[in-house]
C-alpha atoms as a PDB file:
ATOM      1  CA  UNK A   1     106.941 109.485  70.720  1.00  0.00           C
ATOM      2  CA  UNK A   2     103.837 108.848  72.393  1.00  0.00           C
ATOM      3  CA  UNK A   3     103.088 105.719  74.904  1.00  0.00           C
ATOM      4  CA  UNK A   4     101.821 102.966  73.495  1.00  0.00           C
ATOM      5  CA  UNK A   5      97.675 102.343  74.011  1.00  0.00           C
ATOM      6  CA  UNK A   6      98.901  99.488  76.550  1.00  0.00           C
ATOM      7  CA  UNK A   7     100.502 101.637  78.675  1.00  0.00           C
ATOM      8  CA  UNK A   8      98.059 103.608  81.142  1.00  0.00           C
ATOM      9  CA  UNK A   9      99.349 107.330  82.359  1.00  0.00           C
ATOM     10  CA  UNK A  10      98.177 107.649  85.605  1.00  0.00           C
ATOM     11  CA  UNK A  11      98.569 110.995  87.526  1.00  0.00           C
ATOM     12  CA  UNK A  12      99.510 111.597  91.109  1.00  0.00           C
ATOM     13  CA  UNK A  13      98.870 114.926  93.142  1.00  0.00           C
ATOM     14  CA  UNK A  14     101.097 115.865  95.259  1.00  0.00           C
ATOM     15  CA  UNK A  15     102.221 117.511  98.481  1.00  0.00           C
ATOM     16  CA  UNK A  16     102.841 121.644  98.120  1.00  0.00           C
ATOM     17  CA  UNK A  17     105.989 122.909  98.567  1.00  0.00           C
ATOM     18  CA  UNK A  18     108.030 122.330 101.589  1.00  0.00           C
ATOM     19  CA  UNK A  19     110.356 124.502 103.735  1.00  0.00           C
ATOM     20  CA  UNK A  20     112.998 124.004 100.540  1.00  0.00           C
ATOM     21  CA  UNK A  21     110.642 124.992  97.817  1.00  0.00           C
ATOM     22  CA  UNK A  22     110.133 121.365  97.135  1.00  0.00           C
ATOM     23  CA  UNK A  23     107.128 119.596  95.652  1.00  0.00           C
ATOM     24  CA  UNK A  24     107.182 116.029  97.198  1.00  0.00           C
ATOM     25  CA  UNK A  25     105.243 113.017  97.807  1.00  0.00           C
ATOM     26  CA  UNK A  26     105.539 109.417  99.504  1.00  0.00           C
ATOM     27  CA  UNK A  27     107.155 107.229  96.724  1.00  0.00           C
ATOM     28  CA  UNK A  28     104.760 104.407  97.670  1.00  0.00           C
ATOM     29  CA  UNK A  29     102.225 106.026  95.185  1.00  0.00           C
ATOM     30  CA  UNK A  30     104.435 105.785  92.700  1.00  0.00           C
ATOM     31  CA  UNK A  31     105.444 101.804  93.818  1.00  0.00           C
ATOM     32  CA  UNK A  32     101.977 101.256  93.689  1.00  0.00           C
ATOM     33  CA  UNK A  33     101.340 102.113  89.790  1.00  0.00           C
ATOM     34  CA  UNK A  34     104.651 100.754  88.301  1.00  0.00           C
ATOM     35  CA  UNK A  35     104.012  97.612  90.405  1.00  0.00           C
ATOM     36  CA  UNK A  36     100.222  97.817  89.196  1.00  0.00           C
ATOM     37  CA  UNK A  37     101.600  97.995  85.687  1.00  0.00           C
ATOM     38  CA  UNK A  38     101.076 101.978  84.949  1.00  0.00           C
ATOM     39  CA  UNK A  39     103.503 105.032  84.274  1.00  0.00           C
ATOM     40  CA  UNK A  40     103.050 107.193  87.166  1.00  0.00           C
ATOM     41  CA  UNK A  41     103.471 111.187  86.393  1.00  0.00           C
ATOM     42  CA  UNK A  42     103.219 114.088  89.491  1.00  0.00           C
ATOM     43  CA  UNK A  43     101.343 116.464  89.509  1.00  0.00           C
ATOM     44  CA  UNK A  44     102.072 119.598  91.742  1.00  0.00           C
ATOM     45  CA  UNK A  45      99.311 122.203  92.993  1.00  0.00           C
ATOM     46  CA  UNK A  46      99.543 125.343  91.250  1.00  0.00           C
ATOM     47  CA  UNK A  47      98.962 124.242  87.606  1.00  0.00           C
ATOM     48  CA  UNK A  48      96.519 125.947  85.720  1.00  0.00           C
ATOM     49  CA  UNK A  49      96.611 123.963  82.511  1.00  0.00           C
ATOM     50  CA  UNK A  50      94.299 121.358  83.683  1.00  0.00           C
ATOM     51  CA  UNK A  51      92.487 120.902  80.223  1.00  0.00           C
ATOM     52  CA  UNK A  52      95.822 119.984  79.186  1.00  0.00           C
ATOM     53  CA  UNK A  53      96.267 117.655  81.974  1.00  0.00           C
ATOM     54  CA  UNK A  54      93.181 115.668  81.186  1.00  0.00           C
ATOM     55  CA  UNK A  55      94.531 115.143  77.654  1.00  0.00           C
ATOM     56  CA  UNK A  56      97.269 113.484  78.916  1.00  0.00           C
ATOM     57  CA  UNK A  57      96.520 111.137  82.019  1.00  0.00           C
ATOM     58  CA  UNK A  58      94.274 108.132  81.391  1.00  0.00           C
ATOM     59  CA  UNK A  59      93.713 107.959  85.501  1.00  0.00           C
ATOM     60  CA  UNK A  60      93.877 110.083  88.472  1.00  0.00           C
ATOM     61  CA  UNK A  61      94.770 109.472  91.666  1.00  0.00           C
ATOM     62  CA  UNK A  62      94.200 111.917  94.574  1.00  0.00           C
ATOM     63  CA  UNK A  63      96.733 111.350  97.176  1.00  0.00           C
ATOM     64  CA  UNK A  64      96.672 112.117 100.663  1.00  0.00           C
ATOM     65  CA  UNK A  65      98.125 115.326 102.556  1.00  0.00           C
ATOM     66  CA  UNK A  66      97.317 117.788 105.019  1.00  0.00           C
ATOM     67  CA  UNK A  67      93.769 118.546 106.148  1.00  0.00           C
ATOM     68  CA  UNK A  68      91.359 120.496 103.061  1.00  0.00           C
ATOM     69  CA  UNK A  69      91.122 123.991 104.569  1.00  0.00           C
ATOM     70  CA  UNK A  70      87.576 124.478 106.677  1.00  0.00           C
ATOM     71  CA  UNK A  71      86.348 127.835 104.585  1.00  0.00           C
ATOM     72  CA  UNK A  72      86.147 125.362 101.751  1.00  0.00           C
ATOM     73  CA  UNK A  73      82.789 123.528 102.768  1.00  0.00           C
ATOM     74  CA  UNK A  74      82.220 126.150 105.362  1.00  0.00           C
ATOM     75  CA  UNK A  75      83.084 124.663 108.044  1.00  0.00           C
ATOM     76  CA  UNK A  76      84.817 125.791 111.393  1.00  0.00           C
ATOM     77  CA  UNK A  77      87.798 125.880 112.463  1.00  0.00           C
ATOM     78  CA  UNK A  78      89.318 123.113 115.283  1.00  0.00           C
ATOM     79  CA  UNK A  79      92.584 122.809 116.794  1.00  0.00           C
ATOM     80  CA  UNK A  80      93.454 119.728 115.181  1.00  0.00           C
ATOM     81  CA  UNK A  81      93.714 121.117 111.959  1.00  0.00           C
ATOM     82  CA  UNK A  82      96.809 121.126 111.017  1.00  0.00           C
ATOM     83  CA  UNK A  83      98.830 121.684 107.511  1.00  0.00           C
ATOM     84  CA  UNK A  84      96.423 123.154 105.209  1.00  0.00           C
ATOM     85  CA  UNK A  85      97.991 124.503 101.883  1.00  0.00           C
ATOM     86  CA  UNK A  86      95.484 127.053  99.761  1.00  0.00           C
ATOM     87  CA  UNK A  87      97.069 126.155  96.658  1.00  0.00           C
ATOM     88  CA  UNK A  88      97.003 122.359  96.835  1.00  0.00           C
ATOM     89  CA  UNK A  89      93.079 122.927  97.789  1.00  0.00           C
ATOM     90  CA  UNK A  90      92.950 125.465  94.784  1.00  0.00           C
ATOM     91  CA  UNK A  91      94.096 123.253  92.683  1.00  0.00           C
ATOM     92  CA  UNK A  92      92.826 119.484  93.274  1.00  0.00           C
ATOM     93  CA  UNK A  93      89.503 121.054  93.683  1.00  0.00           C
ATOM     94  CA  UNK A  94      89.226 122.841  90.567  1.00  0.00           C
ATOM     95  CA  UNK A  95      90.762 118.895  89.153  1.00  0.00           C
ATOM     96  CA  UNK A  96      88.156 117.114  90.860  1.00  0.00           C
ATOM     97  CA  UNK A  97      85.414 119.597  89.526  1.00  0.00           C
ATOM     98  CA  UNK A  98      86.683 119.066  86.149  1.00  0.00           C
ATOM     99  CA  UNK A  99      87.481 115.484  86.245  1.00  0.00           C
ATOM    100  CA  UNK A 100      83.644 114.777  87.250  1.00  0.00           C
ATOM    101  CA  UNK A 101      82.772 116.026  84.041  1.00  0.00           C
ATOM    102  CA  UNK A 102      85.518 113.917  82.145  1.00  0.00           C
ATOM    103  CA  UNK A 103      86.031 110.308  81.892  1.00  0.00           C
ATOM    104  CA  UNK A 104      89.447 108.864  83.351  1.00  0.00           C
ATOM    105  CA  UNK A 105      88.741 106.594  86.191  1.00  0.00           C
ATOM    106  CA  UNK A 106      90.064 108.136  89.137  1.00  0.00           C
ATOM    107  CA  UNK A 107      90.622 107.152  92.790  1.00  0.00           C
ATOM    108  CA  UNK A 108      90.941 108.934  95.912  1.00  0.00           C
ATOM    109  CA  UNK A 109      93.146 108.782  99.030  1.00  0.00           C
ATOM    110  CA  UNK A 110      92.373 109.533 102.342  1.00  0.00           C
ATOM    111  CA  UNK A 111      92.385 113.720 101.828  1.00  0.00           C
ATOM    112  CA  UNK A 112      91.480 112.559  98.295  1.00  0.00           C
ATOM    113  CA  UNK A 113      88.373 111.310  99.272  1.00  0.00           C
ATOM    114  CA  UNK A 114      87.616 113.944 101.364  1.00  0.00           C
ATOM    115  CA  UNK A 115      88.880 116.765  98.083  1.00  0.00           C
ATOM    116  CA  UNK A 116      85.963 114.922  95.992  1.00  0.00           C
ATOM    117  CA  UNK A 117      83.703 114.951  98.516  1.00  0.00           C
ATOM    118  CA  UNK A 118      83.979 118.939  98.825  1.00  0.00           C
ATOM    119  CA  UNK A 119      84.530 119.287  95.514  1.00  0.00           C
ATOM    120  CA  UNK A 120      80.593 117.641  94.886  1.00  0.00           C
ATOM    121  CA  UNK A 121      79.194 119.764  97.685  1.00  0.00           C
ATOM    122  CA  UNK A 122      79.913 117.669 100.875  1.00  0.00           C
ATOM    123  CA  UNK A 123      81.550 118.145 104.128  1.00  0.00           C
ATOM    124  CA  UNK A 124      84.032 117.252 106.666  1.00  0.00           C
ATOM    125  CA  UNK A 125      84.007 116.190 110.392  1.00  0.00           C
ATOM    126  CA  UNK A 126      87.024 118.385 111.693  1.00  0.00           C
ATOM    127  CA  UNK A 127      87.923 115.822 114.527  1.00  0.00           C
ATOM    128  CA  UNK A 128      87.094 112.197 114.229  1.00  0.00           C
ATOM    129  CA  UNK A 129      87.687 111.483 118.013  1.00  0.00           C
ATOM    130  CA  UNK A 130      84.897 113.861 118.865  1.00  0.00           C
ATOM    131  CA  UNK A 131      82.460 112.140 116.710  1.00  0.00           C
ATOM    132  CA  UNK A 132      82.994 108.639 116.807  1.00  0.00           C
ATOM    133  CA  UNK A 133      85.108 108.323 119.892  1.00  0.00           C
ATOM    134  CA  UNK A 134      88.474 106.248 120.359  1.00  0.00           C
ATOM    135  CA  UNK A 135      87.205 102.914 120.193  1.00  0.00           C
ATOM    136  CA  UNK A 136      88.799 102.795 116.736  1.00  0.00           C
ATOM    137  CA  UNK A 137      92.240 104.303 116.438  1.00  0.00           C
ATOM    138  CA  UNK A 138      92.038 106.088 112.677  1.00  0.00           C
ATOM    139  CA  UNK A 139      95.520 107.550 113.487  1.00  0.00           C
ATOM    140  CA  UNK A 140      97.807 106.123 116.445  1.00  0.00           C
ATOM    141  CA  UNK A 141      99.554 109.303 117.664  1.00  0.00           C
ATOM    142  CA  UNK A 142     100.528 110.961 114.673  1.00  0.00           C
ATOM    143  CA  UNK A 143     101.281 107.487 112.438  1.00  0.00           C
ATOM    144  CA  UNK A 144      98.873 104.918 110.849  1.00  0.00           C
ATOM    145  CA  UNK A 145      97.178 102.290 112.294  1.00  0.00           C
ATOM    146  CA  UNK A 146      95.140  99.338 110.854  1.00  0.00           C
ATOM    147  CA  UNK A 147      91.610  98.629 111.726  1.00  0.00           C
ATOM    148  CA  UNK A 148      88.882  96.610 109.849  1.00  0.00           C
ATOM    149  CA  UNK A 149      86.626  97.864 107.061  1.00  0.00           C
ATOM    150  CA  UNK A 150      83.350  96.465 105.837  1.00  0.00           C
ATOM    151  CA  UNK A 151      82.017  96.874 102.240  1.00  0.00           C
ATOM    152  CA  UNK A 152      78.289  97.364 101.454  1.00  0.00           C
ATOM    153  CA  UNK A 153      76.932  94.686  99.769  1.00  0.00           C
ATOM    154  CA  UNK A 154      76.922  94.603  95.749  1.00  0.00           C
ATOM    155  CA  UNK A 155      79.625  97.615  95.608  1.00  0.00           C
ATOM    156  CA  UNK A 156      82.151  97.855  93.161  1.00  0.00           C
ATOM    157  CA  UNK A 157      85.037  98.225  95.689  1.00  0.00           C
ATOM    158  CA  UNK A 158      83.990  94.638  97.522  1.00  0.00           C
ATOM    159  CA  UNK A 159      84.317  93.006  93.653  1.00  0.00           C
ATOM    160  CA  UNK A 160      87.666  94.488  93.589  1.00  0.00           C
ATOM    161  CA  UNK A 161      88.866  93.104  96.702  1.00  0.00           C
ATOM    162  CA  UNK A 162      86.695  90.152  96.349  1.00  0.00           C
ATOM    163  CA  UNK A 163      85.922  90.440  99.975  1.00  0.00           C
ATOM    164  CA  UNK A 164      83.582  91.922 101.702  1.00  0.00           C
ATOM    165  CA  UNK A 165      85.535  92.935 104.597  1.00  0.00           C
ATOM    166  CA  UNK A 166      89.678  93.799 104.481  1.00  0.00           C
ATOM    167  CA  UNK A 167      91.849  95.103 107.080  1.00  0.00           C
ATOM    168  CA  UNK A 168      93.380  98.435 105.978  1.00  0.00           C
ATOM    169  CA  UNK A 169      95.846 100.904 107.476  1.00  0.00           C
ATOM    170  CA  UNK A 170      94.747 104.370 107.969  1.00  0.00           C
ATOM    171  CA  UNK A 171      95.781 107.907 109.260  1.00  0.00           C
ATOM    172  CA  UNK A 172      94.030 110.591 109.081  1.00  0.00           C
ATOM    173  CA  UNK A 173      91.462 112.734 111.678  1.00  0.00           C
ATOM    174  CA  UNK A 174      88.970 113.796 109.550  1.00  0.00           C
ATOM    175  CA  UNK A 175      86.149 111.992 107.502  1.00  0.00           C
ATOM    176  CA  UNK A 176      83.414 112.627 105.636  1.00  0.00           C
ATOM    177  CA  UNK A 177      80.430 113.791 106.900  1.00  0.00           C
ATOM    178  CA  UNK A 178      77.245 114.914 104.364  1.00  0.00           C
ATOM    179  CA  UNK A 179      78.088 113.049 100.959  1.00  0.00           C
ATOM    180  CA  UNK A 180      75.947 114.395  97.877  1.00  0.00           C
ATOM    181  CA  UNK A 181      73.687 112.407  96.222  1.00  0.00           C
ATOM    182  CA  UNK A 182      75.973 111.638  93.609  1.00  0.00           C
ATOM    183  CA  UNK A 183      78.151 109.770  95.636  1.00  0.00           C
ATOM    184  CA  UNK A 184      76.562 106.190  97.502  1.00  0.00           C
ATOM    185  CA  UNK A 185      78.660 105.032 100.722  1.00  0.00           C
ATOM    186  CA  UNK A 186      80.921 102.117  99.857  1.00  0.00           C
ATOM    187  CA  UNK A 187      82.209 101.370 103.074  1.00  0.00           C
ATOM    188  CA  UNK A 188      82.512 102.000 107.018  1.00  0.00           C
ATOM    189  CA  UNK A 189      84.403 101.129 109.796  1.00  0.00           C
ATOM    190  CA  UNK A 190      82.806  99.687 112.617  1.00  0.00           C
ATOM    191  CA  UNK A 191      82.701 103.255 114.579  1.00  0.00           C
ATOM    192  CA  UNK A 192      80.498 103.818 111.720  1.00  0.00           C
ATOM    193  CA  UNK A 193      83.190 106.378 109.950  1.00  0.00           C
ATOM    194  CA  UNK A 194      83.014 106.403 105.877  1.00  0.00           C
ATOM    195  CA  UNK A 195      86.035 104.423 105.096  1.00  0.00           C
ATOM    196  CA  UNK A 196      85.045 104.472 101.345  1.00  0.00           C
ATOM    197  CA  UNK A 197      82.706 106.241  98.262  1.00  0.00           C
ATOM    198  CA  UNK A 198      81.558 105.495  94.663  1.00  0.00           C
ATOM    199  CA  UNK A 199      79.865 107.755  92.354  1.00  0.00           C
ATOM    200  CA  UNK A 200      75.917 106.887  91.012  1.00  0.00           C
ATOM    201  CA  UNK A 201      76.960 108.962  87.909  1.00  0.00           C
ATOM    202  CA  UNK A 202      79.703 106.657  86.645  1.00  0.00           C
ATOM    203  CA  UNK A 203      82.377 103.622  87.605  1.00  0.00           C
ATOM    204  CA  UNK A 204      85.255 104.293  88.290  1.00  0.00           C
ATOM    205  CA  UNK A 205      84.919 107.501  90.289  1.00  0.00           C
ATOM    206  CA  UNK A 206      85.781 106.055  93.797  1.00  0.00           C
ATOM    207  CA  UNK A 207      87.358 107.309  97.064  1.00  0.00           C
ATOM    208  CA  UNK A 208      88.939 104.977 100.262  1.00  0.00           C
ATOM    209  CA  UNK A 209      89.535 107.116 103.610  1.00  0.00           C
ATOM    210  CA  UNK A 210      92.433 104.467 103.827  1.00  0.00           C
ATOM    211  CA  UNK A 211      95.969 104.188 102.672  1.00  0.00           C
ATOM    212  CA  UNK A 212      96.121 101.414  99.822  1.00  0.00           C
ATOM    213  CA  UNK A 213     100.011 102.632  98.945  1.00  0.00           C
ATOM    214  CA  UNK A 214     100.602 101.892 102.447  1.00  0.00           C
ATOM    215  CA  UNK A 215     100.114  98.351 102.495  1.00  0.00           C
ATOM    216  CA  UNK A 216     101.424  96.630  99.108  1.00  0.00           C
ATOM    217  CA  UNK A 217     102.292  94.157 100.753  1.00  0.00           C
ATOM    218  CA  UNK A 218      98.901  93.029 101.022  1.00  0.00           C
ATOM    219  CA  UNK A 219      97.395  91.863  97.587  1.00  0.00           C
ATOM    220  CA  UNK A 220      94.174  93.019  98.668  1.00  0.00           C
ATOM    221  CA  UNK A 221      95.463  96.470  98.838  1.00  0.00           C
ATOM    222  CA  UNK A 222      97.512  95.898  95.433  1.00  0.00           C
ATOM    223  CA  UNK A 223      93.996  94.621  93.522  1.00  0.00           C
ATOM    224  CA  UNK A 224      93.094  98.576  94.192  1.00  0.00           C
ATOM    225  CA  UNK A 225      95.955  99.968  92.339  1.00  0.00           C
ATOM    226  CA  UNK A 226      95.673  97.249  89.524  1.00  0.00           C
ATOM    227  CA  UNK A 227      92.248  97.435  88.729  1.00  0.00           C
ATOM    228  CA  UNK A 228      92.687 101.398  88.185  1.00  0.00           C
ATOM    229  CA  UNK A 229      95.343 100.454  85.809  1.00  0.00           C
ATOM    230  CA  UNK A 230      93.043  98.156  83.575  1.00  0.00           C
ATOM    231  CA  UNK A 231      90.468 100.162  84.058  1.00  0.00           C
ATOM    232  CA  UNK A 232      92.592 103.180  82.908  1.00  0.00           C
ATOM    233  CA  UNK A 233      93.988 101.562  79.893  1.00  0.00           C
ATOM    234  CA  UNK A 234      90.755 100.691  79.058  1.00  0.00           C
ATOM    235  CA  UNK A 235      89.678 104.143  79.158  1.00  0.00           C
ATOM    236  CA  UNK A 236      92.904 104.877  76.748  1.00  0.00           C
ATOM    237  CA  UNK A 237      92.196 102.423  74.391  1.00  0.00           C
ATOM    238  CA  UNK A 238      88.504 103.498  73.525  1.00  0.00           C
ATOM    239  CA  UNK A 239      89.081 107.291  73.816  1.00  0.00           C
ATOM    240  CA  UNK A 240      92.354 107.829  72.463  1.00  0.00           C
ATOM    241  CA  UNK A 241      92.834 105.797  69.506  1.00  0.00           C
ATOM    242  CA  UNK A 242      93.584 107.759  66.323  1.00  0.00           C
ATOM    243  CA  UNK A 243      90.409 108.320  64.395  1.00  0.00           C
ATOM    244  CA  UNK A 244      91.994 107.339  61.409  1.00  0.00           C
ATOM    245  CA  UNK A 245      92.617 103.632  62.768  1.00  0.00           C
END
């Protein structure tokens, strides 16, 4: 029995395998759809049957992770770097390439951001810090930390939040640097790090350096995760009603 069109299917990637042989991933992604009103399904690295996979989802989300592994945008190495996993990057890149040809609204976290920012052709900074210096704490020794954003004006991510700056919580040590021209900036900090992106080519193809599943208790985070939902079932509803309806 298949969901019903009200119901949007919105899948998660997820960590690689840990030192058990475990796919895993912070349940607060999957707090965030169910409270958002979706049916949250995983999505492990090392699947090959993504056609099949964009059948079935009506959203994506790219979660965070580990660092995307340097000799993907050819960049260099740095000591920071720290657990990069081949077949996660395998994977969610070949989904993001993929997925930029599909439909489904999707929405990136913090290394998923940075995944669909490779995946189009951009870059990474390798070390925040060394860029933008410590007058903005993007990660607070190893754990998050929460800093102001500010949205560019008329963007689709300040008529979500309805603001057009929000406090967020972050962690992470690497950013985007080149963006292609596909994607427009949506956001910075005040360091002048991209906190968030939007495609030209389409809505709903957006990206936050941030960590929305972080922070449900804040309703401006929540708006995030509920407007991918509508926007999701709204994708179901027009593309996968029965023709014969």
């Amino acid at each position: 029995m298949k969901p019903p069109l009200s119901i949007s299917i919105i899948g998660i990637t997820t960590y690689g395998r840990n030192d058990k042989g475990q796919f895993y991933l912070t349940g607060a992604y999957v707090d965030a759809v169910r409270t958002a009103g979706g049916l949250p399904i995983l999505l492990p690295p090392g699947e090959k049957n993504i056609d099949t996979i964009l059948e079935l989802v009506d959203g994506v989300i790219f979660a965070g992770g580990g660092d995307v592994g340097p000799n993907r945008y050819n960049g260099v190495n740095h000591p920071t770097i720290e657990r990069v996993d081949s077949e996660r990057d395998d994977f969610e890149l070949e989904l993001a390439r993929r997925i930029f040809k599909a439909r489904q609204p999707v929405l990136g976290i913090c290394r998923g951001l940075q995944i669909l920012n490779v995946a189009s052709g951009g870059d990474l900074f390798p070390h925040v810090p060394e860029k933008f210096g410590e007058h903005i704490r993007h990660r607070k020794d190893d754990h998050v930390n929460t800093h102001p954003v500010e949205f560019e004006r008329d963007c689709q991510l300040a008529g979500i939040f309805g603001e057009q700056s929000v406090s967020v919580v972050s962690r992470h040590h690497q950013a985007a640097n080149h963006i292609s021209a596909d994607w427009r900036v949506a956001a910075r900090s005040a360091d002048g790090v991209i906190e968030a992106l939007e495609s030209r080519l389409r809505p709903w193809l957006l990206a936050v350096q941030w960590h929305p599943e972080a922070a449900l208790d804040d309703p401006h985070q929540r708006k995030l995760f509920q407007a991918l939902v509508v926007a999701a079932r709204e994708y179901r509803n027009l593309a996968k009603v029965p023709k014969s309806s």
